[in-house]
PDB file of N, CA and C in Angstrom:
ATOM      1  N   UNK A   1     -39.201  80.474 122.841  1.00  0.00           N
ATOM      2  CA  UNK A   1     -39.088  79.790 124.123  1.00  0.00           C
ATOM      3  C   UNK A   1     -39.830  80.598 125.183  1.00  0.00           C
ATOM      4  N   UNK A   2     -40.621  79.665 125.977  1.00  0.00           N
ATOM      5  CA  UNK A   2     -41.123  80.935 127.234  1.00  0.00           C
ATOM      6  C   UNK A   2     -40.592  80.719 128.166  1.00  0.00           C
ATOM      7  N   UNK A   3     -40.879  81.367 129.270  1.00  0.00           N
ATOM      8  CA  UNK A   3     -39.793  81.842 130.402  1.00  0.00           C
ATOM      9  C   UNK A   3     -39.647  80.559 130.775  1.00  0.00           C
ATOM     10  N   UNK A   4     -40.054  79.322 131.463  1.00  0.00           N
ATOM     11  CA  UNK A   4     -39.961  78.132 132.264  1.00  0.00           C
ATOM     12  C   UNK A   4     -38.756  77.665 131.296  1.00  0.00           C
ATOM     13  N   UNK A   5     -38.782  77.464 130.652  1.00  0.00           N
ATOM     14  CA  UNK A   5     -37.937  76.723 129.162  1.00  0.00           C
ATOM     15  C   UNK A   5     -36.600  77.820 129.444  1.00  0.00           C
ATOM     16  N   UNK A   6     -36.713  79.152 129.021  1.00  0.00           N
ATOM     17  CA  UNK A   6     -35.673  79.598 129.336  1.00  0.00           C
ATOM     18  C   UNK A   6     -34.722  79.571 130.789  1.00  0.00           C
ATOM     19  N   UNK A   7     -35.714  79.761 131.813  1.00  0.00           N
ATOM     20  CA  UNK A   7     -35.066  79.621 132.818  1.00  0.00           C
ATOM     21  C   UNK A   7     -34.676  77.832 133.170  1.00  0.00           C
ATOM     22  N   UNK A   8     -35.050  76.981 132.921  1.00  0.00           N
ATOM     23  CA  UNK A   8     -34.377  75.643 132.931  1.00  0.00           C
ATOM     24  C   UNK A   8     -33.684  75.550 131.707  1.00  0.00           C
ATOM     25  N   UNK A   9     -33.024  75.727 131.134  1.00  0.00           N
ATOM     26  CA  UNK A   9     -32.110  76.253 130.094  1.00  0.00           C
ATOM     27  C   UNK A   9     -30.819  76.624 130.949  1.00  0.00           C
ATOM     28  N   UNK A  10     -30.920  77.728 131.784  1.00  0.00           N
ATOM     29  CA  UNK A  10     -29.982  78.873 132.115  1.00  0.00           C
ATOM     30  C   UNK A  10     -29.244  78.438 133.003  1.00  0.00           C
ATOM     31  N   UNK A  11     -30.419  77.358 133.747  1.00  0.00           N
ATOM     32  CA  UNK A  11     -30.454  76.911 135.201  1.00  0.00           C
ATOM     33  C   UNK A  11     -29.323  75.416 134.942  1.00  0.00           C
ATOM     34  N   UNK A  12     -29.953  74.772 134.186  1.00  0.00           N
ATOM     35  CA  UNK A  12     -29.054  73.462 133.711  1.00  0.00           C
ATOM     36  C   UNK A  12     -27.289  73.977 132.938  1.00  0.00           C
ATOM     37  N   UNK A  13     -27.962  74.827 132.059  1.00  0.00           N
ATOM     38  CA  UNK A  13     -26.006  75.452 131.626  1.00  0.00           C
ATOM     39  C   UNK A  13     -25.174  75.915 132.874  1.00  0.00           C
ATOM     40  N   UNK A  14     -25.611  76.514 133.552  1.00  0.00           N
ATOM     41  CA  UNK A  14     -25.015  77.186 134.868  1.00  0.00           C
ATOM     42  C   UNK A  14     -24.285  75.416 135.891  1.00  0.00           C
ATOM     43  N   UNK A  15     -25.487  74.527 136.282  1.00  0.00           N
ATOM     44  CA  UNK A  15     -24.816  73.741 136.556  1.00  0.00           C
ATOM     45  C   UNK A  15     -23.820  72.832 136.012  1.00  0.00           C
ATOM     46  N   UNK A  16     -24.143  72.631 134.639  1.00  0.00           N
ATOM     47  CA  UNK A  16     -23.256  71.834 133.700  1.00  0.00           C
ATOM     48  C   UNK A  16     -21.838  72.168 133.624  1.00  0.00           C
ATOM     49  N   UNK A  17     -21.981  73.937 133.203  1.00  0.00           N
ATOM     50  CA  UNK A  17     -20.838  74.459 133.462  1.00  0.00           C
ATOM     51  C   UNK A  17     -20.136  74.253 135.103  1.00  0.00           C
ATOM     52  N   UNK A  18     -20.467  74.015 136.099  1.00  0.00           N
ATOM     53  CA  UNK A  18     -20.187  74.012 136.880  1.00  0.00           C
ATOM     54  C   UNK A  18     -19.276  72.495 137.361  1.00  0.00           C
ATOM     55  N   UNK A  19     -20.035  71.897 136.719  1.00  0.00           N
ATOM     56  CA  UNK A  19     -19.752  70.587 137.177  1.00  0.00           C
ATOM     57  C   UNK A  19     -18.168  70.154 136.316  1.00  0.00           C
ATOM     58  N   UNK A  20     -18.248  70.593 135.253  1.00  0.00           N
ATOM     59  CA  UNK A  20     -17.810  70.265 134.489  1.00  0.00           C
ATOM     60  C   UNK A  20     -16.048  70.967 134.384  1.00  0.00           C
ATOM     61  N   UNK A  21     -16.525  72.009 134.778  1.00  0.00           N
ATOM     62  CA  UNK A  21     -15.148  73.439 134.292  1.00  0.00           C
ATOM     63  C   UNK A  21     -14.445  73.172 136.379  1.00  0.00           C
ATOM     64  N   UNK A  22     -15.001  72.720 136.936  1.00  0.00           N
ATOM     65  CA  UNK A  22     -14.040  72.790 138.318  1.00  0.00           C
ATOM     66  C   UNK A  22     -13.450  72.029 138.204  1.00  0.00           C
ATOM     67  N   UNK A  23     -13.692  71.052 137.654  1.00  0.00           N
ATOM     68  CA  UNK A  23     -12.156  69.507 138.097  1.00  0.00           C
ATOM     69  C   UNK A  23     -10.821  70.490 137.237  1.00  0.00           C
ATOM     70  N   UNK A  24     -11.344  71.025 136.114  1.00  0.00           N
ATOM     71  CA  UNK A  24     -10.300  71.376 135.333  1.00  0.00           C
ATOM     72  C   UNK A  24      -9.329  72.247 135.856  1.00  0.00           C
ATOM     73  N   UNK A  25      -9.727  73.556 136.893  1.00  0.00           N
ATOM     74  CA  UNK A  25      -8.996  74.228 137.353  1.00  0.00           C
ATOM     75  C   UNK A  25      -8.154  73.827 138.161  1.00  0.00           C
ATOM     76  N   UNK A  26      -7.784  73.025 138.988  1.00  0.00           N
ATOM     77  CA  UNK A  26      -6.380  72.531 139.499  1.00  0.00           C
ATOM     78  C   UNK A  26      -5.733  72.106 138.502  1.00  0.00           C
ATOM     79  N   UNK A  27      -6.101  71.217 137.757  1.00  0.00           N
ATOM     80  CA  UNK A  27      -5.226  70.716 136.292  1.00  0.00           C
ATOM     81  C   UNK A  27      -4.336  71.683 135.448  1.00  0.00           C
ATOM     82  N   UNK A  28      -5.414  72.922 135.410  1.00  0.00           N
ATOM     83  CA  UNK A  28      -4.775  73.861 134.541  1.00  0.00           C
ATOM     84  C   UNK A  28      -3.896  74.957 135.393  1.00  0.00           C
ATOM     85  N   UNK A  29      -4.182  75.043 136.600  1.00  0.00           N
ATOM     86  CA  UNK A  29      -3.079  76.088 137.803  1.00  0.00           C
ATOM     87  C   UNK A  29      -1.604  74.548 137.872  1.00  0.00           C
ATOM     88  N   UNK A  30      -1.817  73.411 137.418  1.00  0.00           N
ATOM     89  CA  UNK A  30      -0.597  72.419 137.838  1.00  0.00           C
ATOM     90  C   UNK A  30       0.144  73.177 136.270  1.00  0.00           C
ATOM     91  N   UNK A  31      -0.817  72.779 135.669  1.00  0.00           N
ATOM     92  CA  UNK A  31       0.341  73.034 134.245  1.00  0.00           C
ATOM     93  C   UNK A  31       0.925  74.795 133.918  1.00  0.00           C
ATOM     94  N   UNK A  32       0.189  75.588 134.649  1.00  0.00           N
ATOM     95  CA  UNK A  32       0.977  76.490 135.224  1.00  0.00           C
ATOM     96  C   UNK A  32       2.024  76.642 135.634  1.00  0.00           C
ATOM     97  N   UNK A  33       1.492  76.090 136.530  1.00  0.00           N
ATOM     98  CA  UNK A  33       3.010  76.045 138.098  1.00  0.00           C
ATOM     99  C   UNK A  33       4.243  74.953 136.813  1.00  0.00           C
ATOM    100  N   UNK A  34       3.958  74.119 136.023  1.00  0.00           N
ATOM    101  CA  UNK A  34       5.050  73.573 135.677  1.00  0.00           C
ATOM    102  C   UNK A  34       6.082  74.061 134.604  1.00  0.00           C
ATOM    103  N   UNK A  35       4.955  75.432 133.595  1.00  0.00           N
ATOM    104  CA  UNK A  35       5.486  75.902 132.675  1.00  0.00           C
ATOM    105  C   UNK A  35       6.454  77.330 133.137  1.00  0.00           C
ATOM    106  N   UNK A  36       6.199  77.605 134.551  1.00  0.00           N
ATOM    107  CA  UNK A  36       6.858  79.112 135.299  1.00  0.00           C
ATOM    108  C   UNK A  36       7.959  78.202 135.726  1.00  0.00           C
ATOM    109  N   UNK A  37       8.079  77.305 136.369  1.00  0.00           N
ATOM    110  CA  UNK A  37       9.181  76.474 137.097  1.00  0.00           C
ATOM    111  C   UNK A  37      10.318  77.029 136.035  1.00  0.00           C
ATOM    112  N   UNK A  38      11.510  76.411 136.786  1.00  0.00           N
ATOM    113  CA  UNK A  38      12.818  76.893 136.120  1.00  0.00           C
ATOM    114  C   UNK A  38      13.488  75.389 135.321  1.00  0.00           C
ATOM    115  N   UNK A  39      12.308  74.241 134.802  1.00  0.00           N
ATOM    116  CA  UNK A  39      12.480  73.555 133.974  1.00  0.00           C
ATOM    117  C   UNK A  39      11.318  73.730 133.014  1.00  0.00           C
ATOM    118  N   UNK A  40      12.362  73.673 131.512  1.00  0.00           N
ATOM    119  CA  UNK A  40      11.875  74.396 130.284  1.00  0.00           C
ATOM    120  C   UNK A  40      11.664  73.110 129.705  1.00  0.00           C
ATOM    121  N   UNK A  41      10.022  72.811 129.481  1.00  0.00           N
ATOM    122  CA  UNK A  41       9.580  71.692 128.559  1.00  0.00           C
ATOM    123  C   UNK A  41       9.822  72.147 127.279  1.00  0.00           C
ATOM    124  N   UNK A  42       9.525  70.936 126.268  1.00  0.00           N
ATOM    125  CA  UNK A  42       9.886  71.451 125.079  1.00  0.00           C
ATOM    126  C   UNK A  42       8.297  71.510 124.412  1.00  0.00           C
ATOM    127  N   UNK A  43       7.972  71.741 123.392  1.00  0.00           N
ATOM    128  CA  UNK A  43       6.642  71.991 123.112  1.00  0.00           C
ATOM    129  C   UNK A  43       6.193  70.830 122.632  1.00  0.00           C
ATOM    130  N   UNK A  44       6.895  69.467 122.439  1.00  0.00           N
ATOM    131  CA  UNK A  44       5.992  67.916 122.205  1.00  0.00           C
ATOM    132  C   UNK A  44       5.668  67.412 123.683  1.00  0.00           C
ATOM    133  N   UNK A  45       7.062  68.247 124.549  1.00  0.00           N
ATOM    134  CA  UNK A  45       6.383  67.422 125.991  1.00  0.00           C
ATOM    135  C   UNK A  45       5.058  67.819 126.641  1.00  0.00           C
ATOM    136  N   UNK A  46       5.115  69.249 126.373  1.00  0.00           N
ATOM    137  CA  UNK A  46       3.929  70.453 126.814  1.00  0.00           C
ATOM    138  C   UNK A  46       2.748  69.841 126.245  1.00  0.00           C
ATOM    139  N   UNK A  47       2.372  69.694 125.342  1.00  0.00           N
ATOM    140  CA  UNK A  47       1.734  68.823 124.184  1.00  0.00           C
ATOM    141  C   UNK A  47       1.331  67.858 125.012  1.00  0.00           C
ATOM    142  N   UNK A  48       1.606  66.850 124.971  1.00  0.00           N
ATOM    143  CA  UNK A  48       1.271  65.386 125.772  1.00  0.00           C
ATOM    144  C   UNK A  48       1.315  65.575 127.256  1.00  0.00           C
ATOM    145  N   UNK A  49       1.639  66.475 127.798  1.00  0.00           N
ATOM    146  CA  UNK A  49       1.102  66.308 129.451  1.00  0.00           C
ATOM    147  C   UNK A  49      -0.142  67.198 129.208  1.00  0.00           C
ATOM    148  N   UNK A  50      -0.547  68.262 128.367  1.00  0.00           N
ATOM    149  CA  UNK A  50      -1.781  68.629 127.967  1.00  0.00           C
ATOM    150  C   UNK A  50      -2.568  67.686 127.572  1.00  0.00           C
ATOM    151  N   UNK A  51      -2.275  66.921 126.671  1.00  0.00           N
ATOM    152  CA  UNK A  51      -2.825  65.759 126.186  1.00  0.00           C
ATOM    153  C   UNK A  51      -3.680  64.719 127.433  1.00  0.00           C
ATOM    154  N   UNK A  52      -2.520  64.125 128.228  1.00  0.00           N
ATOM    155  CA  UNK A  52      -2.988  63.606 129.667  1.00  0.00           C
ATOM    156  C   UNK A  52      -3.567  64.764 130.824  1.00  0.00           C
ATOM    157  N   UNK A  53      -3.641  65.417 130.952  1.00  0.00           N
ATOM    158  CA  UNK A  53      -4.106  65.730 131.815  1.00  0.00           C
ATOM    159  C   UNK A  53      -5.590  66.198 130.880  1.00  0.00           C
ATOM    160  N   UNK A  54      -5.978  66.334 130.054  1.00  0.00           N
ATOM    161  CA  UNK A  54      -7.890  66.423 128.991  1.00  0.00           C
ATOM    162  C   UNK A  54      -8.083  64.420 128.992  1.00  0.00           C
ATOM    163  N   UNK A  55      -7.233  63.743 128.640  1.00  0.00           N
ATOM    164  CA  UNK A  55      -7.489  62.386 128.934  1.00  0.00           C
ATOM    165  C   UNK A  55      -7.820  62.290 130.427  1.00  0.00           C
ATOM    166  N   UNK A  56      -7.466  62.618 131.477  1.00  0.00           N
ATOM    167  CA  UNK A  56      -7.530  62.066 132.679  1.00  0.00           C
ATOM    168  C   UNK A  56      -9.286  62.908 133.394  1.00  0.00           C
ATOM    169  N   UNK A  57      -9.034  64.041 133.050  1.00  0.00           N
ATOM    170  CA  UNK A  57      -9.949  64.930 133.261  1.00  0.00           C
ATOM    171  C   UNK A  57     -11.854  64.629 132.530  1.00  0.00           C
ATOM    172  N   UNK A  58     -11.364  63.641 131.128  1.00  0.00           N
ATOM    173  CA  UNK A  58     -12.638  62.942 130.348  1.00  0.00           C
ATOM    174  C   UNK A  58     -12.880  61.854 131.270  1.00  0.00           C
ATOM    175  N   UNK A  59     -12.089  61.087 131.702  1.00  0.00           N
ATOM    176  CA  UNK A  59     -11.830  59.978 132.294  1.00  0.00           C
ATOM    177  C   UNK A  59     -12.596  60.154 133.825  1.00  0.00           C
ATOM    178  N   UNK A  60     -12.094  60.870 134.409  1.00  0.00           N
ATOM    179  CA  UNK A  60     -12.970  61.549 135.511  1.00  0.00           C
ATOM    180  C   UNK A  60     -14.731  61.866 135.003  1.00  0.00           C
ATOM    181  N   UNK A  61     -14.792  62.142 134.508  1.00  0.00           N
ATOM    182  CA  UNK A  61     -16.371  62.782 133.876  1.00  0.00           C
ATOM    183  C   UNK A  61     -16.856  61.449 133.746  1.00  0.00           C
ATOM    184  N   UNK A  62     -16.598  60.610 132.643  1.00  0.00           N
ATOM    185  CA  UNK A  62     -16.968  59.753 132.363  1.00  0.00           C
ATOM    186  C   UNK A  62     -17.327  59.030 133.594  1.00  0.00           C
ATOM    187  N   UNK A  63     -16.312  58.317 134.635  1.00  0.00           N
ATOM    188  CA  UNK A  63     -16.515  57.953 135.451  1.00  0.00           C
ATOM    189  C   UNK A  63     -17.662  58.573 136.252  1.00  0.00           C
ATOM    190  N   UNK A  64     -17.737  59.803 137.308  1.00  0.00           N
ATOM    191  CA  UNK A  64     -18.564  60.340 137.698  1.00  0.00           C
ATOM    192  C   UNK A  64     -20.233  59.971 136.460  1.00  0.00           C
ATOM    193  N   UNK A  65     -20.350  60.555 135.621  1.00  0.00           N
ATOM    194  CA  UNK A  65     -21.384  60.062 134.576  1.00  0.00           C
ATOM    195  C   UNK A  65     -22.116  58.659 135.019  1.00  0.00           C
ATOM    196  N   UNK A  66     -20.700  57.588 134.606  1.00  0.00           N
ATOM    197  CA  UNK A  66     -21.543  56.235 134.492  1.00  0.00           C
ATOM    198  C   UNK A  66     -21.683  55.539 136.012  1.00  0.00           C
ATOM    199  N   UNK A  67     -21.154  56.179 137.156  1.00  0.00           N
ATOM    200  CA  UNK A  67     -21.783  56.194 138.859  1.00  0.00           C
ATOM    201  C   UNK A  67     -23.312  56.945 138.613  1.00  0.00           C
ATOM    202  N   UNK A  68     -23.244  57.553 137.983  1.00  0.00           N
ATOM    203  CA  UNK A  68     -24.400  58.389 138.197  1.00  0.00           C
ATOM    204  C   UNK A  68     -25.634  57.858 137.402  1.00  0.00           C
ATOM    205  N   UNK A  69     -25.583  57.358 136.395  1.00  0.00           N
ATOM    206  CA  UNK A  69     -26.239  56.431 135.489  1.00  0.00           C
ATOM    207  C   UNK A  69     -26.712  54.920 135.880  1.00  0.00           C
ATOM    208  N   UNK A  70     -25.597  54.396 136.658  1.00  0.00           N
ATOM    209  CA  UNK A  70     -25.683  53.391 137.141  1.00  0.00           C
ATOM    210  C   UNK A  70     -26.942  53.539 138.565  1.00  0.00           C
ATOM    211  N   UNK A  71     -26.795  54.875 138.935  1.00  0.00           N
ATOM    212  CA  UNK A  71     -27.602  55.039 139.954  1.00  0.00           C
ATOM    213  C   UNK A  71     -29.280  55.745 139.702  1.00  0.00           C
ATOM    214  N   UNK A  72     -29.569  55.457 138.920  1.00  0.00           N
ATOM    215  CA  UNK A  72     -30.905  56.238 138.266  1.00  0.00           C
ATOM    216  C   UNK A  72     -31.197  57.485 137.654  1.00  0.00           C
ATOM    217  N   UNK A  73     -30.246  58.066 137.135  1.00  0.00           N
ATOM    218  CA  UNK A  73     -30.009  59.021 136.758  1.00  0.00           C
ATOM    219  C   UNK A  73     -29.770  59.183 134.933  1.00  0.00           C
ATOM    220  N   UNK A  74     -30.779  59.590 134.124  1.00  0.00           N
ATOM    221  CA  UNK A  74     -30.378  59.612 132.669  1.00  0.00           C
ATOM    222  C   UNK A  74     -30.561  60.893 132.339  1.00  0.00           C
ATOM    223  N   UNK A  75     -29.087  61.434 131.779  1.00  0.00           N
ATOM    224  CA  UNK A  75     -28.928  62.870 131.118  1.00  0.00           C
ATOM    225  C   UNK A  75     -30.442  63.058 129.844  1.00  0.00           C
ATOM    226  N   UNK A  76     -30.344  61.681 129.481  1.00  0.00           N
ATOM    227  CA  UNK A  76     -31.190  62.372 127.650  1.00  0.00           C
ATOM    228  C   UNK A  76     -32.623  61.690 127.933  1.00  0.00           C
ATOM    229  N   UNK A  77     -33.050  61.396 129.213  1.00  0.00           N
ATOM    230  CA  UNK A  77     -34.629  61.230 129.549  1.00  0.00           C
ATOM    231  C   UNK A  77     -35.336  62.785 129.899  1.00  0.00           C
ATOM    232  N   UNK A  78     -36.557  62.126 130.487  1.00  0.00           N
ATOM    233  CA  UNK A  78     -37.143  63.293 130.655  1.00  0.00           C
ATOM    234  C   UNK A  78     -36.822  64.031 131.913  1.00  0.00           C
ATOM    235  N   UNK A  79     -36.394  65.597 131.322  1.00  0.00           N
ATOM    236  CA  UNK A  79     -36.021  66.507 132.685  1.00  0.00           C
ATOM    237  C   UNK A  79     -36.733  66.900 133.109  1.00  0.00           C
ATOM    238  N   UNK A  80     -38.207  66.773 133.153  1.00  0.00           N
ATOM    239  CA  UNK A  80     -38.905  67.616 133.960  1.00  0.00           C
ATOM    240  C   UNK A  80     -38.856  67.991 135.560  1.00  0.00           C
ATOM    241  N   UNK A  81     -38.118  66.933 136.303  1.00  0.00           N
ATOM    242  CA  UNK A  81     -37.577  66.877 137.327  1.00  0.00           C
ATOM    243  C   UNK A  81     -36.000  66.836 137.888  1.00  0.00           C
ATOM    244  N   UNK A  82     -35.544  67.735 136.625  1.00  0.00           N
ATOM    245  CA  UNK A  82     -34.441  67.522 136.949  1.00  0.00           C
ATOM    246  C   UNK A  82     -32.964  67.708 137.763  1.00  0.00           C
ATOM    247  N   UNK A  83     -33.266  68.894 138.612  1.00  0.00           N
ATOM    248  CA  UNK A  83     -32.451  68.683 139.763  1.00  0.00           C
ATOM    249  C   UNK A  83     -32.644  67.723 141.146  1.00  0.00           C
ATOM    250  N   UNK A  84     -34.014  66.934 141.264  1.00  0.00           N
ATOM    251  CA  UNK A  84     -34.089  66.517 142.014  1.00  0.00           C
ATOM    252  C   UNK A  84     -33.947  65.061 141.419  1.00  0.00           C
ATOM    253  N   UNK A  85     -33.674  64.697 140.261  1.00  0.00           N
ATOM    254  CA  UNK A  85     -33.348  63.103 139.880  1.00  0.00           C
ATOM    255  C   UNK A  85     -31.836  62.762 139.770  1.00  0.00           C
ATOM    256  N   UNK A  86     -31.270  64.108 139.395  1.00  0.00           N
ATOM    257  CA  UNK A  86     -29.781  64.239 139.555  1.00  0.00           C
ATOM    258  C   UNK A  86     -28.720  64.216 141.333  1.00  0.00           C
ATOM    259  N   UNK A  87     -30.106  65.074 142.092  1.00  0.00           N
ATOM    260  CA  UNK A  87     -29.787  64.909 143.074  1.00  0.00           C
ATOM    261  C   UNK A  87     -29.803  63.768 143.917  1.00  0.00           C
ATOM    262  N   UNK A  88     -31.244  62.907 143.528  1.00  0.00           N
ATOM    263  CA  UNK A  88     -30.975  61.296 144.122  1.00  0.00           C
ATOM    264  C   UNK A  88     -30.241  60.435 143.931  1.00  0.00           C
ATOM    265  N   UNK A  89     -29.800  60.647 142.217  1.00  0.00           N
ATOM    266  CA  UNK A  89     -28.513  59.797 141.678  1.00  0.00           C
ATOM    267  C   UNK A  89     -27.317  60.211 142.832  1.00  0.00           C
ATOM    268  N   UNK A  90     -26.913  61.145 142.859  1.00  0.00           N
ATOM    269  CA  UNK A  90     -25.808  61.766 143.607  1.00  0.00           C
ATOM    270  C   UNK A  90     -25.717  61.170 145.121  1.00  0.00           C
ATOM    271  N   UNK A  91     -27.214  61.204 145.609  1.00  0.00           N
ATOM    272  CA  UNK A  91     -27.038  60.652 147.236  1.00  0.00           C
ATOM    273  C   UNK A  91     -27.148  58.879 147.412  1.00  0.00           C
ATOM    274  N   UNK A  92     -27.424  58.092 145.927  1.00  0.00           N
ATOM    275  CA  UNK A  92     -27.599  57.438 146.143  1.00  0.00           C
ATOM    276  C   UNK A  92     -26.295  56.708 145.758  1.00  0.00           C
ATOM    277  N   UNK A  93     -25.252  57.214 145.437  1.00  0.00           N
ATOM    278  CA  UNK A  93     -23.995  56.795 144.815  1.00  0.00           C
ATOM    279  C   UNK A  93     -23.258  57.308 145.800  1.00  0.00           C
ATOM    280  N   UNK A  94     -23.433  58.179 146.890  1.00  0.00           N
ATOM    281  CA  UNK A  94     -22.933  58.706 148.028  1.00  0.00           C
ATOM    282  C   UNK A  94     -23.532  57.311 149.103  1.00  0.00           C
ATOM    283  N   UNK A  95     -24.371  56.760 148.866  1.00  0.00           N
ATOM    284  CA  UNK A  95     -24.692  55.893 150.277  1.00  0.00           C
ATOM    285  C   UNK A  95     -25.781  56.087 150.695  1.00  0.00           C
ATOM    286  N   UNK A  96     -26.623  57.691 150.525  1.00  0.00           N
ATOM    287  CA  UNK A  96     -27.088  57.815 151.298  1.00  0.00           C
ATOM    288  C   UNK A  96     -28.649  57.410 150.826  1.00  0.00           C
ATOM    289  N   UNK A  97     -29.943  57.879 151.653  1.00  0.00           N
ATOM    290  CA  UNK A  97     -30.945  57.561 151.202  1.00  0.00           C
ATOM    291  C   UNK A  97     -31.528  58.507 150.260  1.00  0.00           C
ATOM    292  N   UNK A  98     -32.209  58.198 149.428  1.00  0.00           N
ATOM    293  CA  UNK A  98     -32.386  59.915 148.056  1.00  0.00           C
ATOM    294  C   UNK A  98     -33.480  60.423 148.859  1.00  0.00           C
ATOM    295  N   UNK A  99     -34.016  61.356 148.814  1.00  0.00           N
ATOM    296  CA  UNK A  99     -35.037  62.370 149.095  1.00  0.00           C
ATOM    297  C   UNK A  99     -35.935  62.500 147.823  1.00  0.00           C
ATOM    298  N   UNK A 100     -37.494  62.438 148.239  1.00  0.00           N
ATOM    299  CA  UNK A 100     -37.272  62.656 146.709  1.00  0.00           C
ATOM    300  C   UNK A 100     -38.729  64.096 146.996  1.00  0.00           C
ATOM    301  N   UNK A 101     -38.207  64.911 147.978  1.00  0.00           N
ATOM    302  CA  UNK A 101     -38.791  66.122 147.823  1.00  0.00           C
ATOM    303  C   UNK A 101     -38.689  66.844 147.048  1.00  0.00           C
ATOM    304  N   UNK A 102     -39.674  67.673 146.633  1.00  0.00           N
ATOM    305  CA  UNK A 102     -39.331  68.567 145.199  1.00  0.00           C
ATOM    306  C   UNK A 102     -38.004  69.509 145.627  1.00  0.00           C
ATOM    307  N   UNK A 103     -37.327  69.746 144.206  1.00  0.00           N
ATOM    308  CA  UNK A 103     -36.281  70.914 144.672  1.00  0.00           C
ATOM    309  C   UNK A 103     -36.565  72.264 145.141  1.00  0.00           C
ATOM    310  N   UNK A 104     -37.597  72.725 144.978  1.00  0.00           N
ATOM    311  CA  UNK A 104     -38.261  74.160 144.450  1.00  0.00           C
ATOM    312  C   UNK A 104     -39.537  73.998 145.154  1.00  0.00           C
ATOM    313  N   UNK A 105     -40.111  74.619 146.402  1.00  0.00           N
ATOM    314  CA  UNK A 105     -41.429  74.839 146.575  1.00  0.00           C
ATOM    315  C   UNK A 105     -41.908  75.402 145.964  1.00  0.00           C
ATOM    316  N   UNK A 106     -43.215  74.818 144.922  1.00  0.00           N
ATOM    317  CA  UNK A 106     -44.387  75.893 144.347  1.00  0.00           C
ATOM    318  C   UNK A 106     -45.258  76.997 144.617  1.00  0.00           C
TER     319      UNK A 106
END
């Protein structure tokens, strides 16, 4: 791989991860806060509110995804532009008007 490839590689995992791993952290500080509380689930209930809260959390993604798809935006096309096609999807599912300046001055 040469550097461009690697660094849009690094650059896309970094956001993916990003996008992806924040909804989860309130979800997972709730099921916290519910397993310290001074009511003791049993481990089928623990189980299935784990269960719903990775259902609700796909459910979210998904959603966000197919707004974003719906708005010109395809994960498995060509990325050569790809923070700034992700970013028009985003403003254009926001309302607003897309930009379609490069992300990155050359």
């Amino acid at each position: 791989m040469n550097f461009k490839q690697r660094s849009f590689f690094a650059v896309s995992t970094c956001v993916a991860l990003t996008l992806f791993s924040s909804p989860m952290l309130p979800a997972r500080a709730a099921t916290a806060d519910a397993g310290a509380s001074g009511t003791a689930l049993s481990k089928e209930e623990l189980k299935a509110q784990k269960k719903a809260d990775r259902q609700a959390r796909r459910a979210k993604k998904n959603a966000e995804l197919s707004t974003l798809e719906k708005n010109g935006y395809n994960p498995a096309g060509n990325q050569t532009n790809y923070p700034q096609n992700l970013q028009n999807a985003q403003q254009k599912a926001a309302g607003q008007k897309p930009t379609n300046a490069p992300a990155v001055a050359p």
